[in-house]
N, C-alpha and C. Protein backbone atom coordinates (compact mmCIF):
# COMPACT_ATOMS: atom_id res chain seq x y z
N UNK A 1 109.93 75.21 74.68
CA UNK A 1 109.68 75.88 75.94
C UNK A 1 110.78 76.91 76.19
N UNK A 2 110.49 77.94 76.09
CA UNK A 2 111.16 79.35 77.47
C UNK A 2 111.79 79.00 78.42
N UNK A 3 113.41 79.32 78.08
CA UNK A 3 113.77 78.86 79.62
C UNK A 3 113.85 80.38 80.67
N UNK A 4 113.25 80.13 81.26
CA UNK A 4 113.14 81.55 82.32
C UNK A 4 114.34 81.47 83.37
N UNK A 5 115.17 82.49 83.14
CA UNK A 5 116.39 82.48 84.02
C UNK A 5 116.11 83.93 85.40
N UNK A 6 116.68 83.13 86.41
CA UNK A 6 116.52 84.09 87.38
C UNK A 6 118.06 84.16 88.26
N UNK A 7 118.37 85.98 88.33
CA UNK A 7 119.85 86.05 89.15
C UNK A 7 118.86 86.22 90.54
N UNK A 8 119.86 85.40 91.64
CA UNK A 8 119.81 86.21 93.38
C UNK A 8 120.96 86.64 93.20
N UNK A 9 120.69 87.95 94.15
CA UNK A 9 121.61 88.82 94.57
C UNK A 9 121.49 90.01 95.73
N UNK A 10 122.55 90.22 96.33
CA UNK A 10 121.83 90.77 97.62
C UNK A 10 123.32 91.63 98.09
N UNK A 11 122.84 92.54 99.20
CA UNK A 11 124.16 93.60 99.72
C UNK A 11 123.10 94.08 100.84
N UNK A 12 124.36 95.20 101.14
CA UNK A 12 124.18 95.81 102.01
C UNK A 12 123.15 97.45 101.56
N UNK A 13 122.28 97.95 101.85
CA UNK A 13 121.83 98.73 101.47
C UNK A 13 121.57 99.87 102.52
N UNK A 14 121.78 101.43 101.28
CA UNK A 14 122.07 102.64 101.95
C UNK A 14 120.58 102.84 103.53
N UNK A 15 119.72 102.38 103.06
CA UNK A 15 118.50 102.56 103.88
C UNK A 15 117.58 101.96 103.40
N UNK A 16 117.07 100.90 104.43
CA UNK A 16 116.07 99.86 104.75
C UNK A 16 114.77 100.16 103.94
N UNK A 17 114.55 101.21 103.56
CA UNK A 17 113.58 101.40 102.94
C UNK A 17 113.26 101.89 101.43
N UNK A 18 114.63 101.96 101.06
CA UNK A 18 115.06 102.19 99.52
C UNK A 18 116.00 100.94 98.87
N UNK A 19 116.37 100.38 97.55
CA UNK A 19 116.57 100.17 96.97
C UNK A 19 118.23 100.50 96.21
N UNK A 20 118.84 101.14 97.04
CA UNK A 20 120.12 101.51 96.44
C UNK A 20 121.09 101.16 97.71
N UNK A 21 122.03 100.35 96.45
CA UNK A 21 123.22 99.44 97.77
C UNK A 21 124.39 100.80 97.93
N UNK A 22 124.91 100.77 99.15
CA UNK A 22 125.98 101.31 99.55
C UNK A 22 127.42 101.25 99.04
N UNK A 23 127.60 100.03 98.84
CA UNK A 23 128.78 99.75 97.72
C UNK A 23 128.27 98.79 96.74
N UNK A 24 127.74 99.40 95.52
CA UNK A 24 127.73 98.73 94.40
C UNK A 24 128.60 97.42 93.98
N UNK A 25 129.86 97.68 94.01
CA UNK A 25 131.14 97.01 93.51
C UNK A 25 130.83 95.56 94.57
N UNK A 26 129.92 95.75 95.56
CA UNK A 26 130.22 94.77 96.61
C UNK A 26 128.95 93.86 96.60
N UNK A 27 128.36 94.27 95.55
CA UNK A 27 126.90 93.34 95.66
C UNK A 27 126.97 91.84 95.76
N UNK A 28 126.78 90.85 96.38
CA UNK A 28 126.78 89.59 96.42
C UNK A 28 126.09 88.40 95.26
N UNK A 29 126.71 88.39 94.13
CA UNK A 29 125.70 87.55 93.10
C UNK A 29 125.74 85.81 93.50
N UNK A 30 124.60 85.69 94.27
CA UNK A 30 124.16 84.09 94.21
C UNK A 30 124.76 83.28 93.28
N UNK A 31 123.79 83.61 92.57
CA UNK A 31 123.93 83.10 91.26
C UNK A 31 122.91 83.46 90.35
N UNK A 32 122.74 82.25 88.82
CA UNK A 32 121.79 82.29 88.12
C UNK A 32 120.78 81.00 88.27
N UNK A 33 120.03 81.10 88.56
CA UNK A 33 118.93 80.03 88.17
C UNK A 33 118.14 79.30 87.14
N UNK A 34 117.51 78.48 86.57
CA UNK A 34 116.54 78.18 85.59
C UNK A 34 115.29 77.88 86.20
N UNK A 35 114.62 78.09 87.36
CA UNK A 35 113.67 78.45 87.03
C UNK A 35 113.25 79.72 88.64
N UNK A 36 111.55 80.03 88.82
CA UNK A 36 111.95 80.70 90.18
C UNK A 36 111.80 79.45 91.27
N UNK A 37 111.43 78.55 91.36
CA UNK A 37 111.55 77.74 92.84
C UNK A 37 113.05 77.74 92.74
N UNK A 38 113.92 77.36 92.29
CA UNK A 38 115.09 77.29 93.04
C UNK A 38 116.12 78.84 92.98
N UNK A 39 115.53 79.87 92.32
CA UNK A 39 115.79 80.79 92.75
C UNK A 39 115.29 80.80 93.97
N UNK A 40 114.13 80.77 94.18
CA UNK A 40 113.07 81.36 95.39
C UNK A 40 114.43 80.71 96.40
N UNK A 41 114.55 79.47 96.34
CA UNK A 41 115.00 79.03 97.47
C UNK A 41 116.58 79.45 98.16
N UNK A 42 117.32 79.56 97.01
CA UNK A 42 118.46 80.37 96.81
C UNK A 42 118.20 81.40 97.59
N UNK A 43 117.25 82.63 97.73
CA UNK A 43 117.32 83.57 97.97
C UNK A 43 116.79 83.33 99.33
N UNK A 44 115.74 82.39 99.79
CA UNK A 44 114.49 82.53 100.97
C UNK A 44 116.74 82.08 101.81
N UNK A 45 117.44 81.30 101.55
CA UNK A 45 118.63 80.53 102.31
C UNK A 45 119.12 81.63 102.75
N UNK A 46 119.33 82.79 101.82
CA UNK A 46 120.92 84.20 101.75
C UNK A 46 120.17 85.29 102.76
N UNK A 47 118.66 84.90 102.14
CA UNK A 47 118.11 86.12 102.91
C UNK A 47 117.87 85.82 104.77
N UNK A 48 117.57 84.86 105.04
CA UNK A 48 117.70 83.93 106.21
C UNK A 48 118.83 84.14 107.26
N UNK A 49 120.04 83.98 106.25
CA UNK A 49 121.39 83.91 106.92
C UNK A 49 121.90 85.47 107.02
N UNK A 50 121.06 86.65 106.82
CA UNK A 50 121.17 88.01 106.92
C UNK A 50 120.01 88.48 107.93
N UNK A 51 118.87 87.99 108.64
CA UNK A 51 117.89 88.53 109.40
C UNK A 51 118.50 89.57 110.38
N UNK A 52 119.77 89.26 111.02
CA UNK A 52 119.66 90.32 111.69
C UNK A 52 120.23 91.70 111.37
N UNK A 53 120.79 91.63 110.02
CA UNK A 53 121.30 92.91 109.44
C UNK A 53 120.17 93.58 108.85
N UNK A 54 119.53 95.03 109.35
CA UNK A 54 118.38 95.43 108.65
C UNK A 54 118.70 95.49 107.59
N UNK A 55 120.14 96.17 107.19
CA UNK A 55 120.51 96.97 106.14
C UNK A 55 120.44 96.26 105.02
N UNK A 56 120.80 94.70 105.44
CA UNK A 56 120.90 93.84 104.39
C UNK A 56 119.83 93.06 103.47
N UNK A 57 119.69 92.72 102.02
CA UNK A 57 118.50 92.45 101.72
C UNK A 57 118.88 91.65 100.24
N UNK A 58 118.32 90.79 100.16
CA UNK A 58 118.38 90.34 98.65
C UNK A 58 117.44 90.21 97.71
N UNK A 59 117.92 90.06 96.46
CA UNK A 59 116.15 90.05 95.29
C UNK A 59 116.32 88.91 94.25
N UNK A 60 115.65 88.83 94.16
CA UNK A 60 115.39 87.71 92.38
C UNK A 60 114.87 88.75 91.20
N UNK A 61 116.18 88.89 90.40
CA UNK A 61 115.80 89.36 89.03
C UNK A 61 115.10 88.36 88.26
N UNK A 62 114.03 88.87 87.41
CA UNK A 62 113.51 87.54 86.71
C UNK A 62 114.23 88.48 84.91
N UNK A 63 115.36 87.85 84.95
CA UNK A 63 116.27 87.44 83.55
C UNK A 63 115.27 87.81 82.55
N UNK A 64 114.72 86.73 82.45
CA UNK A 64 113.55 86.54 81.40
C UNK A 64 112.64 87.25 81.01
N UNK A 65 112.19 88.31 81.78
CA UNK A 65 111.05 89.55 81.43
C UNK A 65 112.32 90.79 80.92
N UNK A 66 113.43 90.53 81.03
CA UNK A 66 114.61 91.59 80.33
C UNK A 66 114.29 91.76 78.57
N UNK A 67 114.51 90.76 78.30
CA UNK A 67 114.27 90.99 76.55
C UNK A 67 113.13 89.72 76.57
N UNK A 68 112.37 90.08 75.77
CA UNK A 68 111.69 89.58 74.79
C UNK A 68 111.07 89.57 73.30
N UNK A 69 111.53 89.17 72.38
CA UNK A 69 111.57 89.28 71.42
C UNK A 69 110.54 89.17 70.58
N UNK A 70 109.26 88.85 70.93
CA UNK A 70 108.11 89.23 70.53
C UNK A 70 106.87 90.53 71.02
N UNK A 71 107.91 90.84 71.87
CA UNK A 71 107.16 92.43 72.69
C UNK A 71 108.06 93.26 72.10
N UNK A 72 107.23 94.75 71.53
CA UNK A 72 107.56 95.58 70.93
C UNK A 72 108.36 96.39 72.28
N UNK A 73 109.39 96.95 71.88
CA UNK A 73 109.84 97.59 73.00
C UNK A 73 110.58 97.78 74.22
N UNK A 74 110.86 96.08 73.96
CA UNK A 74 111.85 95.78 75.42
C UNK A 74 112.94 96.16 75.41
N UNK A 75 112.91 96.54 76.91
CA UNK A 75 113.66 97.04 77.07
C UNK A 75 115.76 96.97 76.63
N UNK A 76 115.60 95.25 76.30
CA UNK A 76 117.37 95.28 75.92
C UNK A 76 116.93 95.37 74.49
N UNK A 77 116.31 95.72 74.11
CA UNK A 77 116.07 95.80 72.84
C UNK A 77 116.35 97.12 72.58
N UNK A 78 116.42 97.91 73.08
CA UNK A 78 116.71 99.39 72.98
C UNK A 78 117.79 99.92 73.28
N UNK A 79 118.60 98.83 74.40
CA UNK A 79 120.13 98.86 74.28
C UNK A 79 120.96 98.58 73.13
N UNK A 80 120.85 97.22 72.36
CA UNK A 80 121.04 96.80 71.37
C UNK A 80 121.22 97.64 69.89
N UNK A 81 120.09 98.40 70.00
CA UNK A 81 119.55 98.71 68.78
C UNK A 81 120.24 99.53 67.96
């Protein structure tokens, strides 16, 4: 079995409606997970304890769709290479 790893992580971001944090260097890493329910939950806690900051927002990377080694093309596969 695949172990599917997932990072939370979350900051402050330039505008509520985009995707790019204000200070990079300052991003908040949760952590890593093994699977998504306890990511999910990790994140549903961080994101909770931020409601009233619009600015603020967190995500679940899913690790695991990064490389895969039977798909032509992935993407860390092209870092690597």
């Amino acid at each position: 079995m695949n172990q599917r790893l997932h990072l939370v992580f979350g900051g402050e971001l330039v505008d509520s409606q985009r995707e790019e944090f204000v200070d990079p260097t300052a991003i908040h890493v949760v952590g890593l997970f093994p699977d998504y329910a306890s990511a999910f939950a990790a994140w549903k806690s961080h994101a909770q304890r931020t409601v009233d900051s619009a600015q603020t927002r967190y995500f679940i990377a899913h690790l695991h769709r990064l490389y895969d080694e039977k798909r032509e093309g992935s993407p860390t596969g092209e870092l690597i290479a």
